[in-house]
C-alpha atoms as a PDB file:
ATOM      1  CA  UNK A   1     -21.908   0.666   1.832  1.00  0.00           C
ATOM      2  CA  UNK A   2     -20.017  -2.170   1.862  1.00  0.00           C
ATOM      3  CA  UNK A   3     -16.553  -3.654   3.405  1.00  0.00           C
ATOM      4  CA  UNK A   4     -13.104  -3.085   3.135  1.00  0.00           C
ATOM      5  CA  UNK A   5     -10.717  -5.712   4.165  1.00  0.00           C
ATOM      6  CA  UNK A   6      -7.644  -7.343   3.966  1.00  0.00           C
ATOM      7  CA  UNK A   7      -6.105 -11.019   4.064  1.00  0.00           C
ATOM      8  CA  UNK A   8      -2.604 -11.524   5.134  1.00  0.00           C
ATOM      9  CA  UNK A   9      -0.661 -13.438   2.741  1.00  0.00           C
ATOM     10  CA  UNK A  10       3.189 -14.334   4.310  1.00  0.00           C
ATOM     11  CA  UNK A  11       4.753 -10.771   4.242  1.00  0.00           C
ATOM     12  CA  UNK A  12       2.105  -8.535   3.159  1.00  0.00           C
ATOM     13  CA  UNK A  13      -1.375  -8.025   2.607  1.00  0.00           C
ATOM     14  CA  UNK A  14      -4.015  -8.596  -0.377  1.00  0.00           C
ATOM     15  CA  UNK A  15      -6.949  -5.893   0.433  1.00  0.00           C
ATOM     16  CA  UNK A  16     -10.468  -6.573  -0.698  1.00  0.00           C
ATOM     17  CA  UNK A  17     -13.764  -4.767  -0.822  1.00  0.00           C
ATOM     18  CA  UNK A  18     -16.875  -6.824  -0.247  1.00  0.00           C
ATOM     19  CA  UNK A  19     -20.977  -5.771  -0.486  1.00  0.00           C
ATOM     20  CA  UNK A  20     -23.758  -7.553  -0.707  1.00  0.00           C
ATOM     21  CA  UNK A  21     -25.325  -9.828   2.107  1.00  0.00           C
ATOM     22  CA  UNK A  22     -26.461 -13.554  -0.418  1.00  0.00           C
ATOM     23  CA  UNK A  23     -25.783 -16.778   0.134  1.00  0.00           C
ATOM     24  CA  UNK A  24     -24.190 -16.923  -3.217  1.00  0.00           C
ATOM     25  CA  UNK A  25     -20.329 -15.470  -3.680  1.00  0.00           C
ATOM     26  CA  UNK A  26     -19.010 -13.816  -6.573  1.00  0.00           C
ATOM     27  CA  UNK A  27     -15.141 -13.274  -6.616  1.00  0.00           C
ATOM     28  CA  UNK A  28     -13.865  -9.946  -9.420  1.00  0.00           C
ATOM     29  CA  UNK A  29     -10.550  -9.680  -9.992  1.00  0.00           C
ATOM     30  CA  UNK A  30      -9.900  -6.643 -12.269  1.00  0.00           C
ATOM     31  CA  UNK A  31      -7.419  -5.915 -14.579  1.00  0.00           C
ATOM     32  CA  UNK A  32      -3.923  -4.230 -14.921  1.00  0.00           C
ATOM     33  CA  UNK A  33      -4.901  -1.241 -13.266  1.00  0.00           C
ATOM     34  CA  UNK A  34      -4.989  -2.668 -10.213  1.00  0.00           C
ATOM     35  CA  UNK A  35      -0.949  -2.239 -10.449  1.00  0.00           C
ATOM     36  CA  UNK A  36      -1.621   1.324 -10.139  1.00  0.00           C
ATOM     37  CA  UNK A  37      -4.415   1.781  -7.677  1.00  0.00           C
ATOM     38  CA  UNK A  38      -5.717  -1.059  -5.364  1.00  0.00           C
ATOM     39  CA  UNK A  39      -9.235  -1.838  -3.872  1.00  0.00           C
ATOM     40  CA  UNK A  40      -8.212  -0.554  -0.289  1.00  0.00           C
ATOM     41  CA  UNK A  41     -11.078   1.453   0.370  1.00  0.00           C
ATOM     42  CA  UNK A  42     -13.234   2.048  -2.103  1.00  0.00           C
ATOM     43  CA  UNK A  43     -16.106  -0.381  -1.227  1.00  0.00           C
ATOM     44  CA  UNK A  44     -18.679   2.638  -1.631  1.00  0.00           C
ATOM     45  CA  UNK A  45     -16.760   3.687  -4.738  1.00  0.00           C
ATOM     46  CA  UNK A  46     -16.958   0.465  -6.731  1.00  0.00           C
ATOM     47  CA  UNK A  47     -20.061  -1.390  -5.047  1.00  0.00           C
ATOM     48  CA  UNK A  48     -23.044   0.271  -7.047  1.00  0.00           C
ATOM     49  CA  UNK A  49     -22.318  -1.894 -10.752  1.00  0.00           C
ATOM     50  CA  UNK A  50     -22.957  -4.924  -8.610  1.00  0.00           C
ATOM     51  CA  UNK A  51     -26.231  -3.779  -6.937  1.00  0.00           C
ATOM     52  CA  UNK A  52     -28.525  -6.062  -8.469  1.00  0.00           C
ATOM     53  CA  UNK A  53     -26.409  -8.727  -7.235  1.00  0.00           C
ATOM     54  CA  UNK A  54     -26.532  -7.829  -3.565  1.00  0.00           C
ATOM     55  CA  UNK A  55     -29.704 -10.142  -2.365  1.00  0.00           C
ATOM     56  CA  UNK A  56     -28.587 -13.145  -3.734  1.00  0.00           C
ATOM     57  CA  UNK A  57     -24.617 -12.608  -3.879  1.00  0.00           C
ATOM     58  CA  UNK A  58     -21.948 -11.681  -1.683  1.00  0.00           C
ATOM     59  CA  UNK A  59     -19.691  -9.410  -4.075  1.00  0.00           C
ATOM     60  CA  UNK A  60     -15.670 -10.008  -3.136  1.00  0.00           C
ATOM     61  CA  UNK A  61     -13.616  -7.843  -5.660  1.00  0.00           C
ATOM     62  CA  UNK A  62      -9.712  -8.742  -5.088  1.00  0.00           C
ATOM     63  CA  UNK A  63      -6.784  -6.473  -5.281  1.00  0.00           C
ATOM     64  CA  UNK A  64      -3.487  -8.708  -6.006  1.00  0.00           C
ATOM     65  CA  UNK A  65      -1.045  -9.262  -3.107  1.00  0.00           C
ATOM     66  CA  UNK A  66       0.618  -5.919  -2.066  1.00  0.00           C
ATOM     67  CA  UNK A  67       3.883  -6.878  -2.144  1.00  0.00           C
ATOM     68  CA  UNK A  68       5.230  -8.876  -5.284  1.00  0.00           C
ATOM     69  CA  UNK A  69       8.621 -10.656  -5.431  1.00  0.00           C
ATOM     70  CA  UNK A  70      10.127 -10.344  -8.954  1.00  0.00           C
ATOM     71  CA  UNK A  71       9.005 -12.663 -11.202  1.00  0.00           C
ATOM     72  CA  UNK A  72       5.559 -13.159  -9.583  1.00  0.00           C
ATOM     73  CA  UNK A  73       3.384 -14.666 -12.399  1.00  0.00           C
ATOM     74  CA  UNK A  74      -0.035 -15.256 -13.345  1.00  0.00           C
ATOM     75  CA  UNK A  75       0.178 -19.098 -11.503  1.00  0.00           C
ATOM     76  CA  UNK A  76       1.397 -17.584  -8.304  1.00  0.00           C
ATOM     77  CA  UNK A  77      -1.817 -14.715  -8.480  1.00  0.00           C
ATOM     78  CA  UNK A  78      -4.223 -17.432  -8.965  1.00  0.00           C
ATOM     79  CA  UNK A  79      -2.703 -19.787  -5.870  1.00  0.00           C
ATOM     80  CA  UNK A  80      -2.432 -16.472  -3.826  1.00  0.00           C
ATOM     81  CA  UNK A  81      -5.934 -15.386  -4.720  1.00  0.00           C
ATOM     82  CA  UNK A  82      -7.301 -19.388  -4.045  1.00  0.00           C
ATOM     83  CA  UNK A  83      -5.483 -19.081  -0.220  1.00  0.00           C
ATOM     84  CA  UNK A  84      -7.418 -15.645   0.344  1.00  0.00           C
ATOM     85  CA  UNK A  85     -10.506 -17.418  -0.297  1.00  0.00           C
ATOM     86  CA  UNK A  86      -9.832 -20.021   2.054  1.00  0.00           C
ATOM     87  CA  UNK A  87      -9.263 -17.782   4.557  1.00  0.00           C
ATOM     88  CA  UNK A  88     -11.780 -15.757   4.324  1.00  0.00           C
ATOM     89  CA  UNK A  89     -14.329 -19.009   4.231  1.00  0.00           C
ATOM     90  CA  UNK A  90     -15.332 -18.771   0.470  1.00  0.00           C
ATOM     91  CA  UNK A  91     -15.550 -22.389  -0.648  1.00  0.00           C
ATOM     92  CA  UNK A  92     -16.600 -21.983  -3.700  1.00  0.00           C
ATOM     93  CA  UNK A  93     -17.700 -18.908  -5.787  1.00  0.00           C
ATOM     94  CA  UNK A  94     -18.815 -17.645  -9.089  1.00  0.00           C
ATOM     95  CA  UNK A  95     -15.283 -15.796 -10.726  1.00  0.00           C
ATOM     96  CA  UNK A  96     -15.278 -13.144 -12.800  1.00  0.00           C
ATOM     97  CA  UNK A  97     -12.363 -11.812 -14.685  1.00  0.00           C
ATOM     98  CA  UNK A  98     -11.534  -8.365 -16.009  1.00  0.00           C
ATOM     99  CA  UNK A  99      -8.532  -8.299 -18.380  1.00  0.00           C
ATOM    100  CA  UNK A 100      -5.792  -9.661 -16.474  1.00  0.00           C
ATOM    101  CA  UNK A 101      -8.137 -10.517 -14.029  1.00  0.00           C
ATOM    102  CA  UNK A 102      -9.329 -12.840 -16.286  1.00  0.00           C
ATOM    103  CA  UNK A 103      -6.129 -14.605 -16.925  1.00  0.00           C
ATOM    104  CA  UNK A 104      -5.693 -15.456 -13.284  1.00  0.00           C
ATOM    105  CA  UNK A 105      -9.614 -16.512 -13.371  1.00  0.00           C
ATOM    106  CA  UNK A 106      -7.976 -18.999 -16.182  1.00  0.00           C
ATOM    107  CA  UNK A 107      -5.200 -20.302 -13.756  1.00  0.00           C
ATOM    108  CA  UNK A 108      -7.770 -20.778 -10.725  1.00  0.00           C
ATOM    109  CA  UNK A 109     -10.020 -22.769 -12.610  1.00  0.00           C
ATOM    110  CA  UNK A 110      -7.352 -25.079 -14.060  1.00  0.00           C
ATOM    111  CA  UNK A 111      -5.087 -25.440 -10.650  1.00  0.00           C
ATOM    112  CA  UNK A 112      -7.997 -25.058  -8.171  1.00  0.00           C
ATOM    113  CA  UNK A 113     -10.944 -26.165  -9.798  1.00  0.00           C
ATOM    114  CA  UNK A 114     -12.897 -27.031  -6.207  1.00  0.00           C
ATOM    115  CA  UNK A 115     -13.663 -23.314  -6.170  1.00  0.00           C
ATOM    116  CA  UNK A 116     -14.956 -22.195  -9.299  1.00  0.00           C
ATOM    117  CA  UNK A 117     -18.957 -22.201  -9.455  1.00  0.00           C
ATOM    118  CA  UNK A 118     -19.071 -20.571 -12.449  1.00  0.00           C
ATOM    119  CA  UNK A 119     -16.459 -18.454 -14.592  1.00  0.00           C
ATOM    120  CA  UNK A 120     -16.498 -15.425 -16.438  1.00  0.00           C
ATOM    121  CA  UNK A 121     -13.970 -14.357 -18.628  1.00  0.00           C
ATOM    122  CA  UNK A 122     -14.233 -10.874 -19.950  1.00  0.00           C
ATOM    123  CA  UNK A 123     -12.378  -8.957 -22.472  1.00  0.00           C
ATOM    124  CA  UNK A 124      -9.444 -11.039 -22.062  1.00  0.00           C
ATOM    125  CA  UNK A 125      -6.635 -13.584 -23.714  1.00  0.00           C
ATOM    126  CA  UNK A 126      -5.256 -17.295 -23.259  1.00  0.00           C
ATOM    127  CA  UNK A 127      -1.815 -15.737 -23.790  1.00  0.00           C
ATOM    128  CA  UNK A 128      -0.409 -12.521 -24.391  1.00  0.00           C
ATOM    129  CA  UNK A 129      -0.615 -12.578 -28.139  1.00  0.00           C
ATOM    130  CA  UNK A 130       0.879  -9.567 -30.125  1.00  0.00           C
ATOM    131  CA  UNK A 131      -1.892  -7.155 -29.448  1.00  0.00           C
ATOM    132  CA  UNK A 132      -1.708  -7.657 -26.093  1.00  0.00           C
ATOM    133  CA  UNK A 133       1.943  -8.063 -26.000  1.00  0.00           C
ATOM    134  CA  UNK A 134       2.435  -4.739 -27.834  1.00  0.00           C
ATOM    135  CA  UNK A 135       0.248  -3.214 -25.580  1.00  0.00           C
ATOM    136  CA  UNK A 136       1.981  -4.057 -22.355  1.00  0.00           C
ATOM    137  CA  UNK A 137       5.175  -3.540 -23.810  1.00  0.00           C
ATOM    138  CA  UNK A 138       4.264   0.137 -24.621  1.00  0.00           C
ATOM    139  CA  UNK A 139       3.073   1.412 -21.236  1.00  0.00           C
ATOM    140  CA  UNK A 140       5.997  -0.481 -19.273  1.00  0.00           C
ATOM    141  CA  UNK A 141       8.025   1.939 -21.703  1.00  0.00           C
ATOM    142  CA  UNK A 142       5.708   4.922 -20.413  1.00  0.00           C
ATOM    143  CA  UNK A 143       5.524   3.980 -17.236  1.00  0.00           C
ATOM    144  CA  UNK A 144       9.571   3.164 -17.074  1.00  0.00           C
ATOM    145  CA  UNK A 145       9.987   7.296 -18.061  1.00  0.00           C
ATOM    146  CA  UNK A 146       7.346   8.185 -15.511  1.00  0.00           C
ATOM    147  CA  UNK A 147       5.331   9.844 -18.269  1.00  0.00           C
ATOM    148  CA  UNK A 148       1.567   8.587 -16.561  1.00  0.00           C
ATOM    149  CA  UNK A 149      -0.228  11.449 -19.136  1.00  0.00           C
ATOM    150  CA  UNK A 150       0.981   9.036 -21.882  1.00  0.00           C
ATOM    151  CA  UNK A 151       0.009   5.812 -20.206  1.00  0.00           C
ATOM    152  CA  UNK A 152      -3.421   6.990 -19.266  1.00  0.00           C
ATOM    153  CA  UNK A 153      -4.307   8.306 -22.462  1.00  0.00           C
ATOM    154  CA  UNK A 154      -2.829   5.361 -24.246  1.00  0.00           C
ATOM    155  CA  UNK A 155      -4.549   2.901 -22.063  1.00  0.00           C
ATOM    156  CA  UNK A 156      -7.931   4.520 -23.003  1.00  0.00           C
ATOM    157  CA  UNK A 157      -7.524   4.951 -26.487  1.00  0.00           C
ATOM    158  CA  UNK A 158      -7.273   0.924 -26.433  1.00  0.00           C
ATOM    159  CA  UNK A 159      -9.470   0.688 -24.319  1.00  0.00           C
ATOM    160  CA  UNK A 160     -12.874   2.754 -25.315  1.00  0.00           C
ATOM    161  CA  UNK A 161     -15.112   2.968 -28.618  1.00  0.00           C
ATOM    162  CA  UNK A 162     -14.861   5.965 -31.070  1.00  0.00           C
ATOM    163  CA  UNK A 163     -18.259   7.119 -29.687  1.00  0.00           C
ATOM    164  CA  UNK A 164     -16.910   7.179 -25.952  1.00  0.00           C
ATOM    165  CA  UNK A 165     -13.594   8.898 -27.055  1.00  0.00           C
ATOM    166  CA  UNK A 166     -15.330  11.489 -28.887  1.00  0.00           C
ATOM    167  CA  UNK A 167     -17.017  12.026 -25.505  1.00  0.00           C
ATOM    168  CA  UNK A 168     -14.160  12.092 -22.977  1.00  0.00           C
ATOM    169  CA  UNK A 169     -10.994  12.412 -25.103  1.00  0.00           C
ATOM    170  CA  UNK A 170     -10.237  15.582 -23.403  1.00  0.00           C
ATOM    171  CA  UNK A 171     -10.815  14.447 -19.775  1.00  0.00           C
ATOM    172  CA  UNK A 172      -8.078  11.949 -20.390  1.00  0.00           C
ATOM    173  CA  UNK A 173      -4.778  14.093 -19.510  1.00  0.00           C
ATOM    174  CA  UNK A 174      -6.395  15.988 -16.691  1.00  0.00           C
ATOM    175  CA  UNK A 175      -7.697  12.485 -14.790  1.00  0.00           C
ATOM    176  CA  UNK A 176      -4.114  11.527 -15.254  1.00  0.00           C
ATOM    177  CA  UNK A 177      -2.466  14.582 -12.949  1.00  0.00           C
ATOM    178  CA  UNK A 178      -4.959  12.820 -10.110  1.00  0.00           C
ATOM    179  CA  UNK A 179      -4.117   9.204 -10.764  1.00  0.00           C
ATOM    180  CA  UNK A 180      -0.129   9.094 -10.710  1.00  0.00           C
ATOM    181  CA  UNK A 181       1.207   6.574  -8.371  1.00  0.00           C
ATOM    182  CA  UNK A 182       3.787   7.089  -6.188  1.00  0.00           C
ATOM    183  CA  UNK A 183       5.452   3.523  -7.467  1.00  0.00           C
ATOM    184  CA  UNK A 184       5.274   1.778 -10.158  1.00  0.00           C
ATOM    185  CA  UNK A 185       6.387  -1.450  -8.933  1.00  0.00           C
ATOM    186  CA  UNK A 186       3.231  -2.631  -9.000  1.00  0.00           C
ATOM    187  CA  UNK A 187       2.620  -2.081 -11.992  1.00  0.00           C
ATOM    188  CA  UNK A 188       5.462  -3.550 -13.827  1.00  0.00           C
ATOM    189  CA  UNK A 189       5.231  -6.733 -11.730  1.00  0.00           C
ATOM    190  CA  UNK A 190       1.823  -7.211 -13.145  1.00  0.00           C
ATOM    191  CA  UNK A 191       2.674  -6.065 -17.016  1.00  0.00           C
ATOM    192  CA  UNK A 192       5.372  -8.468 -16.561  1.00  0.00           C
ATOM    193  CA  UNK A 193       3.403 -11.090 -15.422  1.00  0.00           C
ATOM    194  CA  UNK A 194       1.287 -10.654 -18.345  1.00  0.00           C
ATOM    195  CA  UNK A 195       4.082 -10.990 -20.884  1.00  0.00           C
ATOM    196  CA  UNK A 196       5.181 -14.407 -19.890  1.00  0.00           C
ATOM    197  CA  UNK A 197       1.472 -15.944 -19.906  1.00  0.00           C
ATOM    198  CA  UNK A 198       0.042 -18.672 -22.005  1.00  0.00           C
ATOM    199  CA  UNK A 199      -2.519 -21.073 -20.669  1.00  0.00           C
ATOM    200  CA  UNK A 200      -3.211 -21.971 -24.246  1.00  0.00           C
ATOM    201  CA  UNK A 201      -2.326 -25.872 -23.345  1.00  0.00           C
ATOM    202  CA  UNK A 202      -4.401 -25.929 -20.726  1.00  0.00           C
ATOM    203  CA  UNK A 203      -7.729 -24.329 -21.332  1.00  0.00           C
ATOM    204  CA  UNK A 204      -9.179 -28.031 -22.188  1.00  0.00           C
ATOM    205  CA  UNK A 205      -8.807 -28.811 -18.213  1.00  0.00           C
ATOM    206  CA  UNK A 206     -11.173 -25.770 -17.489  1.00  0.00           C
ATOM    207  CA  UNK A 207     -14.528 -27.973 -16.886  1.00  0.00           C
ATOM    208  CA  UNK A 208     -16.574 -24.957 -15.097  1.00  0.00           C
ATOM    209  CA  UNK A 209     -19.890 -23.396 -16.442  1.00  0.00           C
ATOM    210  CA  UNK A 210     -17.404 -20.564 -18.610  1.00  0.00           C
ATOM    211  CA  UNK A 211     -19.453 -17.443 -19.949  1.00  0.00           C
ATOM    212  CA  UNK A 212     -16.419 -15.491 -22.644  1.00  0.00           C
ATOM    213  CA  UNK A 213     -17.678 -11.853 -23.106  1.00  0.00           C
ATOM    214  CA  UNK A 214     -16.010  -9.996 -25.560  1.00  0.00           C
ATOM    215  CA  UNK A 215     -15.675  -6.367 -27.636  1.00  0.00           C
ATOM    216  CA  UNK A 216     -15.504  -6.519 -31.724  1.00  0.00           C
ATOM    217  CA  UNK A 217     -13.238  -4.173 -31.482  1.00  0.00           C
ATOM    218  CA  UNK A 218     -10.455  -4.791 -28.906  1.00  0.00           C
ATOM    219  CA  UNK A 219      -7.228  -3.023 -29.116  1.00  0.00           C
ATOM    220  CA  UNK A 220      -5.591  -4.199 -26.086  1.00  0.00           C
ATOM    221  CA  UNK A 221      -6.357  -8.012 -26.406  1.00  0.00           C
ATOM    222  CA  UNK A 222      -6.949  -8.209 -30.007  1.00  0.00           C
ATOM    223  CA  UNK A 223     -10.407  -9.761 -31.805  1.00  0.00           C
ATOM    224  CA  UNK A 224      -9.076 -13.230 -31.646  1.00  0.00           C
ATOM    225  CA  UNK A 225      -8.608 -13.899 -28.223  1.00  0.00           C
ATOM    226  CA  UNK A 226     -12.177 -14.786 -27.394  1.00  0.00           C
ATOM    227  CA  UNK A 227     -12.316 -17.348 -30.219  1.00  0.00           C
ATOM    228  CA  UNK A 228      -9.307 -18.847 -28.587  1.00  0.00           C
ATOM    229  CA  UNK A 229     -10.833 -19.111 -25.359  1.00  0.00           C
ATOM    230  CA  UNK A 230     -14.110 -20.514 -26.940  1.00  0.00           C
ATOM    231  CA  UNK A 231     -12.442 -23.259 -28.701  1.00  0.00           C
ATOM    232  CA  UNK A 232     -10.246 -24.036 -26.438  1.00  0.00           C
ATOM    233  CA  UNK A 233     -12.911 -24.424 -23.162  1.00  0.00           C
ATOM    234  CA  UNK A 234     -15.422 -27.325 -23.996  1.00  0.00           C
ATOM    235  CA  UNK A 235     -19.033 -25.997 -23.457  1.00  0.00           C
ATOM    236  CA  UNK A 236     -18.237 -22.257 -23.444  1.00  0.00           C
ATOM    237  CA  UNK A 237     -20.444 -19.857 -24.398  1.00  0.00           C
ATOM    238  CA  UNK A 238     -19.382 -17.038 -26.101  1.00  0.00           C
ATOM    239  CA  UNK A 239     -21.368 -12.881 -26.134  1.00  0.00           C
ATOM    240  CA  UNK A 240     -19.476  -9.945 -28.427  1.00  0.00           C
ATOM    241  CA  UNK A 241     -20.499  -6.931 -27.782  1.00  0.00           C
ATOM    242  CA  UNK A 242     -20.284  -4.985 -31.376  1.00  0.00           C
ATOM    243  CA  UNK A 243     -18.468  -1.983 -31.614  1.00  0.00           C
ATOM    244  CA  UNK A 244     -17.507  -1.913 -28.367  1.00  0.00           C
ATOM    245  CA  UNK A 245     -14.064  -2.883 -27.386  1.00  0.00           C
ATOM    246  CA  UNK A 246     -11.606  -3.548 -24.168  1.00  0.00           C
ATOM    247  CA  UNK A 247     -14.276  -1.149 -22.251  1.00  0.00           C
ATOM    248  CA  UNK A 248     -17.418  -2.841 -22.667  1.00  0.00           C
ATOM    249  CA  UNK A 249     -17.335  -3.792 -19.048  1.00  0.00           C
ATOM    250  CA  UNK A 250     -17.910   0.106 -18.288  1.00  0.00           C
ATOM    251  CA  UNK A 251     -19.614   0.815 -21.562  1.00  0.00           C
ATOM    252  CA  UNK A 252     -22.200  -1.952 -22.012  1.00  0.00           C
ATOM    253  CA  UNK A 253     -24.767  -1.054 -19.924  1.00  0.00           C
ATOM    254  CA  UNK A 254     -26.200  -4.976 -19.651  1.00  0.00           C
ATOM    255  CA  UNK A 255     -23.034  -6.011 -19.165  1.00  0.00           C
ATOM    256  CA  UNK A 256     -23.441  -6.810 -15.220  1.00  0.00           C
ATOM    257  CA  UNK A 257     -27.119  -7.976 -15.785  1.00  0.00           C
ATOM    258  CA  UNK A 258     -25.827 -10.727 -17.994  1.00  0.00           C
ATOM    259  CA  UNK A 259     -22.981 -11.688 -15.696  1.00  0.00           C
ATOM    260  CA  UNK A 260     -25.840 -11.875 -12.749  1.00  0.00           C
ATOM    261  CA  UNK A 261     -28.120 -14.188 -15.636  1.00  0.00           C
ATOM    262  CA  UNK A 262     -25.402 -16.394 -16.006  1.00  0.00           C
ATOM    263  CA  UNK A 263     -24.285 -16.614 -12.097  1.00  0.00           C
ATOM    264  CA  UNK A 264     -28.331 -17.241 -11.341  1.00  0.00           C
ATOM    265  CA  UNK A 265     -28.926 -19.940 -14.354  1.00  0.00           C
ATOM    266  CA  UNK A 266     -30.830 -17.504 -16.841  1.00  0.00           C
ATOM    267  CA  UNK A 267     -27.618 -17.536 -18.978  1.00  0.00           C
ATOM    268  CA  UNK A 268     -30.084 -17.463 -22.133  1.00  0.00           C
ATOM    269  CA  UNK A 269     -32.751 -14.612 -20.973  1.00  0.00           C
ATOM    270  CA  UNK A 270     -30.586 -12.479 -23.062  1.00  0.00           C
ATOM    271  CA  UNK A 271     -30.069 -12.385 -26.653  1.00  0.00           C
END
């Protein structure tokens, strides 16, 4: 199912996984843990949330770039991610945003807003505020001493509801003698990256159709964020998800069908 591919940007490569056969596109970017594990590959792994898309859509989800020079920010992900659309033909796309993903989604609808159909910010931030700061800071530390048991079960305590941890808490540690990368490079280039953003000044030149979807209870980004990006985006609508929090991508289970209302123009079907 699906297709794995590849642009080549200068130097290196930016892999992507594509299913889906519509005449619509929708472009996912995902979030920080693409620094540890890319795309390349998995088409069959990560196509089936985006089923119901797959008549009307063609589903792109984007690793970042390979290879990142030091100091590669969120700016130089969105231009990068802009050329791979080029040159793969998309002219213009729905965007959705995971996390991170969802603060280069920010940057391509401010610099390149030719592209952007529609955006969808999810569980993310206009800056890294202290939550999110905190955060980042903490698993660059764990990741800096190698200890990936720490940083997995860290991530997911910030990231899932008490209900879900309850659940899985003990699958944690054992998923993370699987997941190790053999580099973290990656990884800190991204965590980095998300340290020195702030689009905060510029989130009034976002004039796309923007859909914010949010957790009540998000320990990575912090409860705040969303209301930032409301405000701050004329016309935005805003969906929290209560009692859910950074993980209500994987643990709200309408959480694609609203993303494909809003893509499609039903953007009130749901309440």
């Amino acid at each position: 199912m699906g297709k794995n591919g590849c642009v080549q940007i200068g130097d290196t490569e930016m892999y992507y996984v594509s299913f889906g056969s519509g005449a619509g596109n929708l472009i996912v970017l995902p979030g920080l843990s693409d620094g540890l594990s890319t795309v390349k590959g998995k088409a069959w792994l990560l196509a089936l949330p985006y089923k119901a898309f797959f008549r009307d859509y063609t589903v792109y989800m984007f690793s970042r770039k390979d290879k990142m020079p030091e100091g590669y920010s969120i700016r130089d992900m969105a231009d990068d991610q802009v050329f791979a659309m080029r040159e793969l033909g998309i002219g213009k796309a729905c965007i959705l945003g995971v996390s991170q993903g969802g603060m280069i989604a920010q940057y391509i609808a401010i610099r390149h807003p030719e592209v952007v159909e529609k955006l969808i910010l999810a569980v993310t931030a206009p800056n890294a505020n202290d939550t999110a700061r905190n955060a980042v800071s903490g698993w660059i530390d764990m990741a800096g001493r190698g200890d990936h048991t720490a940083l997995m079960v860290d991530t997911a305590e910030k990231m899932y509801s008490a209900k879900y941890l309850d659940r899985n808490r003990k699958f944690f540690p054992v998923i993370a003698k699987f997941t190790k990368p053999a580099s973290y490079e990656r990884f800190f280039r991204n965590a980095y990256a998300i340290l020195e953003f702030d689009a905060r000044k510029e989130l009034s030149e976002i004039a796309a159709p923007t859909l914010i979807i949010a957790g009540s209870d998000d320990k990575t980004v912090g409860n705040d964020a969303a209301g930032e990006l409301h405000q701050g985006i004329a016309g935005s609508e805003l969906f929290v998800y209560e009692g859910l929090g950074h993980g209500a991508f994987e643990e709200a289970k309408d959480f694609y069908g609203r993303i494909l209302d809003f893509c499609s123009g039903k953007e009130k079907v749901r309440p």
